[in-house]
Protein backbone atom coordinates (compact mmCIF):
# COMPACT_ATOMS: atom_id res chain seq x y z
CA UNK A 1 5.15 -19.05 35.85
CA UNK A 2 3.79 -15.62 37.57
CA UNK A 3 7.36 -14.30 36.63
CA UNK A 4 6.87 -15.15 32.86
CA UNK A 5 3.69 -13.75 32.70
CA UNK A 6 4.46 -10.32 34.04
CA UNK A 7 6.90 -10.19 31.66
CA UNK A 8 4.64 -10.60 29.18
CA UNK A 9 1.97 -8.05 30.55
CA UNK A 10 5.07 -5.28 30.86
CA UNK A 11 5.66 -6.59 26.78
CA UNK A 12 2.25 -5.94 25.73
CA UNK A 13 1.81 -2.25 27.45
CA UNK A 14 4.56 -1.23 26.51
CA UNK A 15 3.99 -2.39 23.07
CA UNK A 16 0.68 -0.24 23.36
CA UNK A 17 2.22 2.50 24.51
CA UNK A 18 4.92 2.72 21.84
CA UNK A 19 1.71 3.03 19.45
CA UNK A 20 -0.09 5.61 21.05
CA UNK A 21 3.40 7.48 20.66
CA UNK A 22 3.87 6.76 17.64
CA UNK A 23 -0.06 8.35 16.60
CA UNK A 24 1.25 12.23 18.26
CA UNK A 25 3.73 12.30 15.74
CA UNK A 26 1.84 11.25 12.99
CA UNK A 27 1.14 14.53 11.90
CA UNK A 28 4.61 16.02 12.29
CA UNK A 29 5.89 12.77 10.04
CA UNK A 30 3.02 13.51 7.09
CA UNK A 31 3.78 17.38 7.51
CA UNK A 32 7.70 16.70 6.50
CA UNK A 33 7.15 14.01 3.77
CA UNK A 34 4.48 16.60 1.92
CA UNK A 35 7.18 19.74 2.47
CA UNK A 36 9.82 17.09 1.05
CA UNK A 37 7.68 16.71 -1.75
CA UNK A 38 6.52 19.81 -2.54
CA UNK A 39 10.45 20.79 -2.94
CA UNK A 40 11.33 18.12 -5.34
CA UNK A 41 7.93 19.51 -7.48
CA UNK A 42 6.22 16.29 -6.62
CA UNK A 43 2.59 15.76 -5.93
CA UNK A 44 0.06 13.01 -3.89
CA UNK A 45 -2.05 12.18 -6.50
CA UNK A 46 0.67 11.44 -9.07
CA UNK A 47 0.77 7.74 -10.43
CA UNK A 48 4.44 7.70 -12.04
CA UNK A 49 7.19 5.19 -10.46
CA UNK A 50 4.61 2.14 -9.78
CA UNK A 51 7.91 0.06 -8.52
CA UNK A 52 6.62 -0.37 -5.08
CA UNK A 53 8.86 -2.71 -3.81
CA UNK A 54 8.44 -5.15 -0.57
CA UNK A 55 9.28 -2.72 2.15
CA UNK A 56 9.86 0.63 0.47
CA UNK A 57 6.37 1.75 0.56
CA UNK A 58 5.98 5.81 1.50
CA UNK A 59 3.84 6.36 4.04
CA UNK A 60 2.79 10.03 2.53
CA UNK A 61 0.12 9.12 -0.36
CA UNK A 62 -3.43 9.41 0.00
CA UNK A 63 -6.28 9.43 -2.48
CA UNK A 64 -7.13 11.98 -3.76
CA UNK A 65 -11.16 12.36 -3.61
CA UNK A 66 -12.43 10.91 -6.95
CA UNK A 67 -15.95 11.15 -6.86
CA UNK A 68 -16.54 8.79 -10.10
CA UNK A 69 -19.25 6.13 -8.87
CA UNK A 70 -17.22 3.31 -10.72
CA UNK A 71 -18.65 0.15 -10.02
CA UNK A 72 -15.53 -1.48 -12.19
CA UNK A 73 -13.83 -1.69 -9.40
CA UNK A 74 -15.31 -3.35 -6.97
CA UNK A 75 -13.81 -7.14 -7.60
CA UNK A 76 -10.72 -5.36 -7.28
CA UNK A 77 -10.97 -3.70 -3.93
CA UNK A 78 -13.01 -6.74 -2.37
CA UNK A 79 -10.37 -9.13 -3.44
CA UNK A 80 -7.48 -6.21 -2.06
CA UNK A 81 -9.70 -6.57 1.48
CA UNK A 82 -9.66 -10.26 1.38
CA UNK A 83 -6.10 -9.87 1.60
CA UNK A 84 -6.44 -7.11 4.02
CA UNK A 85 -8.54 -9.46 6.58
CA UNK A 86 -6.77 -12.42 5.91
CA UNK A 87 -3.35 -10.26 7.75
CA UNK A 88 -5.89 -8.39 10.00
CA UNK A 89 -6.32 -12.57 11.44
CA UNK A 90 -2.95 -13.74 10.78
CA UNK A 91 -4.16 -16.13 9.03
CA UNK A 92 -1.45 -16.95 5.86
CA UNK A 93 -3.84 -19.37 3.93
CA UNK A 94 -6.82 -16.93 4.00
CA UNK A 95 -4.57 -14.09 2.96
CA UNK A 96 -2.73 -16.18 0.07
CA UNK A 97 -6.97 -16.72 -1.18
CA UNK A 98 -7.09 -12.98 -1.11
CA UNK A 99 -4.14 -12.82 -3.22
CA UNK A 100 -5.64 -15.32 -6.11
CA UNK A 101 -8.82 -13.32 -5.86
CA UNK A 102 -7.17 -10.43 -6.65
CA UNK A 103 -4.78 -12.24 -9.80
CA UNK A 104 -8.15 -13.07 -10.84
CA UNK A 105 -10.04 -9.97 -10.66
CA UNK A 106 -7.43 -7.95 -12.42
CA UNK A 107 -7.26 -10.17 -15.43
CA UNK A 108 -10.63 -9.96 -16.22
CA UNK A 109 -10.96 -6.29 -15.70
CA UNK A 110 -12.61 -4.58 -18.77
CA UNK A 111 -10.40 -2.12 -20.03
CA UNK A 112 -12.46 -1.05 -22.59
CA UNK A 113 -14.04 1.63 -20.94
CA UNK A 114 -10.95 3.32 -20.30
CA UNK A 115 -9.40 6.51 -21.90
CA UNK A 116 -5.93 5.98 -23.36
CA UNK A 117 -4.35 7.88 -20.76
CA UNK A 118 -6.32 5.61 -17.97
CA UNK A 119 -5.52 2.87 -19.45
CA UNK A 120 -1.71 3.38 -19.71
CA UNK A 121 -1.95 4.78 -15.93
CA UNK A 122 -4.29 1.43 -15.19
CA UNK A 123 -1.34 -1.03 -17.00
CA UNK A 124 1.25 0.46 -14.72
CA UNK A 125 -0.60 -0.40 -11.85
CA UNK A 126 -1.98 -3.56 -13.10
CA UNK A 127 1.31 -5.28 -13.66
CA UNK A 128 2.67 -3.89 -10.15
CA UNK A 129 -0.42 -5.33 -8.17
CA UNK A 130 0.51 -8.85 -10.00
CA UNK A 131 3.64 -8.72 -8.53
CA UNK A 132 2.48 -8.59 -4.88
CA UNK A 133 -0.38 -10.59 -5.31
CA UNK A 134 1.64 -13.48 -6.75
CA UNK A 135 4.16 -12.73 -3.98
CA UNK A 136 1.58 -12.82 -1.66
CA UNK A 137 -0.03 -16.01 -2.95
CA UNK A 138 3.21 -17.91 -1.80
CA UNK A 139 4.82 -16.41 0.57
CA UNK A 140 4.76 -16.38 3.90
CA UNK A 141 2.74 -14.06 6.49
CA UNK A 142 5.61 -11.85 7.56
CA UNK A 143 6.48 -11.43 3.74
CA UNK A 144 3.10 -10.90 2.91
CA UNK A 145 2.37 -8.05 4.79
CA UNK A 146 5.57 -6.63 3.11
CA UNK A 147 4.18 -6.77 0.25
CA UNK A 148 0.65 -5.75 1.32
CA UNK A 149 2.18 -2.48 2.38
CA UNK A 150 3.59 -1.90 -1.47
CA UNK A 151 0.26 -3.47 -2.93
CA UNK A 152 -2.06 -0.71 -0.84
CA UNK A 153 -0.17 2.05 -2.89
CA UNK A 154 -1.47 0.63 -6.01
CA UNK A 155 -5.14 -0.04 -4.86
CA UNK A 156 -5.10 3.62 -3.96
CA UNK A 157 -3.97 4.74 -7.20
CA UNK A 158 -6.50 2.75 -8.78
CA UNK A 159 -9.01 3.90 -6.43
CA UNK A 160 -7.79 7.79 -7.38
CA UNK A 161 -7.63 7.11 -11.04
CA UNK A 162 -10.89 5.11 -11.38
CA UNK A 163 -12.84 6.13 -8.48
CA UNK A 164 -15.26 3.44 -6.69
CA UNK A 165 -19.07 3.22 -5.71
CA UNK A 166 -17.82 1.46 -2.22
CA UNK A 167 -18.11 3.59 0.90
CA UNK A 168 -13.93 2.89 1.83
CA UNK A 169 -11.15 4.28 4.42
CA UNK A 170 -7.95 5.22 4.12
CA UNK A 171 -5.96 4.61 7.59
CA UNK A 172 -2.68 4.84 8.55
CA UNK A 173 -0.68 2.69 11.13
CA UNK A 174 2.66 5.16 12.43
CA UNK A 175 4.89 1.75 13.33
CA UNK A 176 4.18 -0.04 9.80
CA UNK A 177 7.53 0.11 7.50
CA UNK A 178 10.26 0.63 10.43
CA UNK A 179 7.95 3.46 12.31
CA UNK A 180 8.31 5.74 8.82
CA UNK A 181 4.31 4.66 9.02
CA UNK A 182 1.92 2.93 6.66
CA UNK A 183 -1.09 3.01 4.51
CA UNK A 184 -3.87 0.50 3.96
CA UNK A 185 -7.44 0.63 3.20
CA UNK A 186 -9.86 -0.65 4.93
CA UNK A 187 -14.27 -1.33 3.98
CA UNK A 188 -15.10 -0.86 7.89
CA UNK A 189 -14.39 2.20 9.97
CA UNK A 190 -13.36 0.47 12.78
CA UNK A 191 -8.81 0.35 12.98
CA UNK A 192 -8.50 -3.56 12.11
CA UNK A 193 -4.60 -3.09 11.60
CA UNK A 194 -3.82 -5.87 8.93
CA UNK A 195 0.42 -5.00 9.59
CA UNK A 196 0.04 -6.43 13.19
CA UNK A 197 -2.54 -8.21 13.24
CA UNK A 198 -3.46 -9.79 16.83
CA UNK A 199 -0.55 -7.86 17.84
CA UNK A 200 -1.88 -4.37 17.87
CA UNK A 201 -5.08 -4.66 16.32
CA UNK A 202 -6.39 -1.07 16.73
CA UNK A 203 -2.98 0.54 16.53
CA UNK A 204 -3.75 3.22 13.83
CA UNK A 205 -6.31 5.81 12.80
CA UNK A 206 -8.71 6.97 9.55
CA UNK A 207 -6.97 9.34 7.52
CA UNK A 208 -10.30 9.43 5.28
CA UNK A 209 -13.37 8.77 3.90
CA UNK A 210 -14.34 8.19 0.56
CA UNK A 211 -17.78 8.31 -0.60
């Protein structure tokens, strides 16, 4: 029994020490991906190719600061964080809710309000986020965070095309997506990684703030 044990302990630290690795070259590995970018004429805040399929997600896209107080949003990005806690507990059940919530809240957006340019930009990601959500909704936890990690590329192109009134953070775990790293947002500062869950919890860091 002692023997199994400190096997386990020697697991866990070394599990925690892969992380904290992983964070000193998170800078090096979003240095590269922007230089890669920059070459092929690309840009961050650009909202073309919305085919963010389970497991390809880029780890290099952050929002852009939109300082648009847009209450719209909000059933949106607290249906997005129901999903988001429901991973950050492990729980499947409470992340397939999240993933109904968020079906819901998208269908009854008002696009009204929107220029035709947003709302062209706003379809794209609309019918994307579906697509996880309703993969999310039925599958199970390991394939839901898969599809978490393409989802959280679409809530942050909704959050940089629309903007938000919440007070949100953009972190960044470096061993999401086969150590290439990983985006998610988050409504609390505190690192409540959603990827690993009970795993490695506080494995990652805020990239930013917004609002």
């Amino acid at each position: 029994m002692k023997k199994v044990i400190g096997i386990l302990a020697v697991a866990l630290i070394t599990t925690t020490i892969s992380c904290k690795e992983n964070k000193t070259q998170e800078s090096e590995t979003q240095e590269n991906v922007e230089h890669a970018m920059q070459d092929k004429g690309m840009h961050k805040e650009s909202y073309e190719g919305h085919d963010h399929s389970a497991g390809t997600a880029s780890p290099e896209r952050e929002i852009t600061q939109n300082n648009t107080k847009n209450g719209e949003t909000a059933a949106v990005l607290d249906a997005y964080f129901e999903i988001k806690n429901g991973l950050v507990a492990d729980s499947k059940a409470n992340t397939a809710k999240g993933g109904n919530a968020l079906l819901a809240a998208l269908s009854k957006f008002d696009m009204s309000k929107l220029s035709k340019e947003a709302h062209k930009e706003y379809i794209e990601i609309q019918e994307s986020a579906k697509e996880h959500a309703e993969h999310i909704v039925k599958s199970n936890i390991d394939h839901q965070r898969e599809h978490f990690e393409a989802l959280s590329l679409d809530i942050t192109d909704l959050v940089a095309l629309l903007g938000t009134d919440k007070v949100i953070y953009q972190d960044f775990c470096p061993m999401a997506n086969n150590n290439k790293g990983a985006l998610w947002l988050s409504e609390v500062k505190e690192i409540k990684n959603p990827y690993y869950g009970s795993k490695m919890l506080t494995c990652g860091s805020v990239k930013k703030q917004i609002n």
